[in-house]
N, C-alpha and C. Protein backbone atom coordinates (compact mmCIF):
# COMPACT_ATOMS: atom_id res chain seq x y z
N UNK A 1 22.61 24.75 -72.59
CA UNK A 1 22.03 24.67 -71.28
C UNK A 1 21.18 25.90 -71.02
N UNK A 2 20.21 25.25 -70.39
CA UNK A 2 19.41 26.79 -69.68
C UNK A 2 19.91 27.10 -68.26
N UNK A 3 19.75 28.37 -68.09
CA UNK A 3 19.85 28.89 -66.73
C UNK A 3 18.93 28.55 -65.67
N UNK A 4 19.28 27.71 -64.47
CA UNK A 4 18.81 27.51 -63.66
C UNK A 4 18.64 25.76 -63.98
N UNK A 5 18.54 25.76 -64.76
CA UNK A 5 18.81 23.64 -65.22
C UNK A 5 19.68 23.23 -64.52
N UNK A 6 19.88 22.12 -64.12
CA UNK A 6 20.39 21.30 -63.47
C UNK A 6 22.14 20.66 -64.78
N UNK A 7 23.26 20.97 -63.83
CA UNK A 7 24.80 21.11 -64.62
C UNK A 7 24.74 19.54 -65.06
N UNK A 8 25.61 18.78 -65.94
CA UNK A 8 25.84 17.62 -66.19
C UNK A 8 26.95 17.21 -64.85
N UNK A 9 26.69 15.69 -64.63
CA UNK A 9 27.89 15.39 -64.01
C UNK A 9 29.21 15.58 -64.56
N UNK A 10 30.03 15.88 -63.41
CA UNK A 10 31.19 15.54 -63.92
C UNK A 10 32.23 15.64 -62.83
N UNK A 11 33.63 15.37 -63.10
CA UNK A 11 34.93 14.80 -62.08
C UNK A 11 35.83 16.17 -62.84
N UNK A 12 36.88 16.96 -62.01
CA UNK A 12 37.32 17.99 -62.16
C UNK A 12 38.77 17.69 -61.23
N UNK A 13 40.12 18.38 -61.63
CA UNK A 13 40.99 18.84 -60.99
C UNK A 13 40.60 19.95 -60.24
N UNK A 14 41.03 20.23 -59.02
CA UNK A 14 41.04 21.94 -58.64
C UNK A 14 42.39 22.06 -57.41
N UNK A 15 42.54 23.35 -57.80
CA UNK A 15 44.06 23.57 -57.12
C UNK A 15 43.33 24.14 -55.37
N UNK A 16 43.49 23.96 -54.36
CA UNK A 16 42.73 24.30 -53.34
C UNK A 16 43.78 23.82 -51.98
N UNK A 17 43.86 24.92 -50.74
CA UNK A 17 44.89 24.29 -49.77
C UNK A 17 46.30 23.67 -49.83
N UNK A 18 46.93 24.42 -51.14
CA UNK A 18 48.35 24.41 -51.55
C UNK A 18 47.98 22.87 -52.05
N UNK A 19 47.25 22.16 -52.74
CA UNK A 19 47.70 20.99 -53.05
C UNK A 19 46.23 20.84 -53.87
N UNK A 20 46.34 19.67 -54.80
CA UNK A 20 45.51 19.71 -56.18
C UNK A 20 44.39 18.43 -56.17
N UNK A 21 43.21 18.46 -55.91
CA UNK A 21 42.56 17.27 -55.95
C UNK A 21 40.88 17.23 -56.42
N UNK A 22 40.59 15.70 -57.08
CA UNK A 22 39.83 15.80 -57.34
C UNK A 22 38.33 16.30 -57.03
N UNK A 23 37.54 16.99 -57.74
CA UNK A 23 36.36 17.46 -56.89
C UNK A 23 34.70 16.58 -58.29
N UNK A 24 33.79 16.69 -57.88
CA UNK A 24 32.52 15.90 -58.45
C UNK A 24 31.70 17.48 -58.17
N UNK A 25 30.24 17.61 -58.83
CA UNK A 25 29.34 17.56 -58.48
C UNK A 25 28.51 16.89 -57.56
N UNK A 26 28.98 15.77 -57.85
CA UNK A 26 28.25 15.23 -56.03
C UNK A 26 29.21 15.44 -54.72
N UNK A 27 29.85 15.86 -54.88
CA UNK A 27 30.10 16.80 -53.31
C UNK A 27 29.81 17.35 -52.96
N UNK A 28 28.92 18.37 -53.70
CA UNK A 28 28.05 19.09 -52.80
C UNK A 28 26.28 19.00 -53.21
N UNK A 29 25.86 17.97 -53.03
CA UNK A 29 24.55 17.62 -52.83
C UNK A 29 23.39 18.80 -52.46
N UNK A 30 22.84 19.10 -53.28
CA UNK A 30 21.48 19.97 -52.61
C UNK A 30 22.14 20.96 -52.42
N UNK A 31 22.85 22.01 -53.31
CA UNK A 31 23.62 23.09 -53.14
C UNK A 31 23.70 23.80 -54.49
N UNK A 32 23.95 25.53 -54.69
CA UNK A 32 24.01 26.04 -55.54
C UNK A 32 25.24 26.25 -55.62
N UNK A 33 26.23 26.01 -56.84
CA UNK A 33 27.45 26.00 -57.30
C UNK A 33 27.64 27.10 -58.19
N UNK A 34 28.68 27.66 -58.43
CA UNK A 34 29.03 28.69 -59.44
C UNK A 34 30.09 28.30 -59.97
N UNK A 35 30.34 27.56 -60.87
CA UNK A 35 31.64 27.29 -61.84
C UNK A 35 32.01 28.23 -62.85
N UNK A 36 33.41 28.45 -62.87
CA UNK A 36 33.79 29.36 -63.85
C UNK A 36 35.41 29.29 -63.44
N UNK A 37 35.50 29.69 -65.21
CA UNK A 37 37.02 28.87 -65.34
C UNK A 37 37.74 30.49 -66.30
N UNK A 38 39.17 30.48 -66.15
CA UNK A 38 39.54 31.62 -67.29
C UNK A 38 40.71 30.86 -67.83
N UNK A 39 40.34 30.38 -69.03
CA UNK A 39 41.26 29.64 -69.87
C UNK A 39 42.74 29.75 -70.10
N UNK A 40 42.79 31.18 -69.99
CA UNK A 40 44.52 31.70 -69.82
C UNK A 40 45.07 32.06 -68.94
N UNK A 41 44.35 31.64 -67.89
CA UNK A 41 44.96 32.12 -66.28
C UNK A 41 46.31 31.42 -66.33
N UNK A 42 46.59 30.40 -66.81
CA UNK A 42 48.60 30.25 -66.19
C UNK A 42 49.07 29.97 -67.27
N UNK A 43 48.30 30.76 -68.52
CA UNK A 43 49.45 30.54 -70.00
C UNK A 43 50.30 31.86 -69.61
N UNK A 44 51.18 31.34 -70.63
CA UNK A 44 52.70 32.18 -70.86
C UNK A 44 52.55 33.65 -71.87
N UNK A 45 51.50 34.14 -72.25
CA UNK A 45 51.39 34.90 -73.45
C UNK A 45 51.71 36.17 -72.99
């Protein structure tokens, strides 16, 4: 991907308001998003 290109769709879990639900890219329509994830945030290591 290039920077500033337009993200692929897609359907996501997210933990948000003590309780866990699905979120899209099209929820937020005509908006700049920042996704970012840290892969070992709730491993055991």
């Amino acid at each position: 991907m290039i920077v500033g290109s337009n993200a692929p769709g897609f359907t996501a879990s997210a933990y948000t308001n003590m309780q866990v639900k699905s979120i899209s890219l099209r929820d937020y329509p005509e908006k700049w998003i920042i996704l970012f994830f840290y892969s070992g945030d709730f491993s055991f290591v």
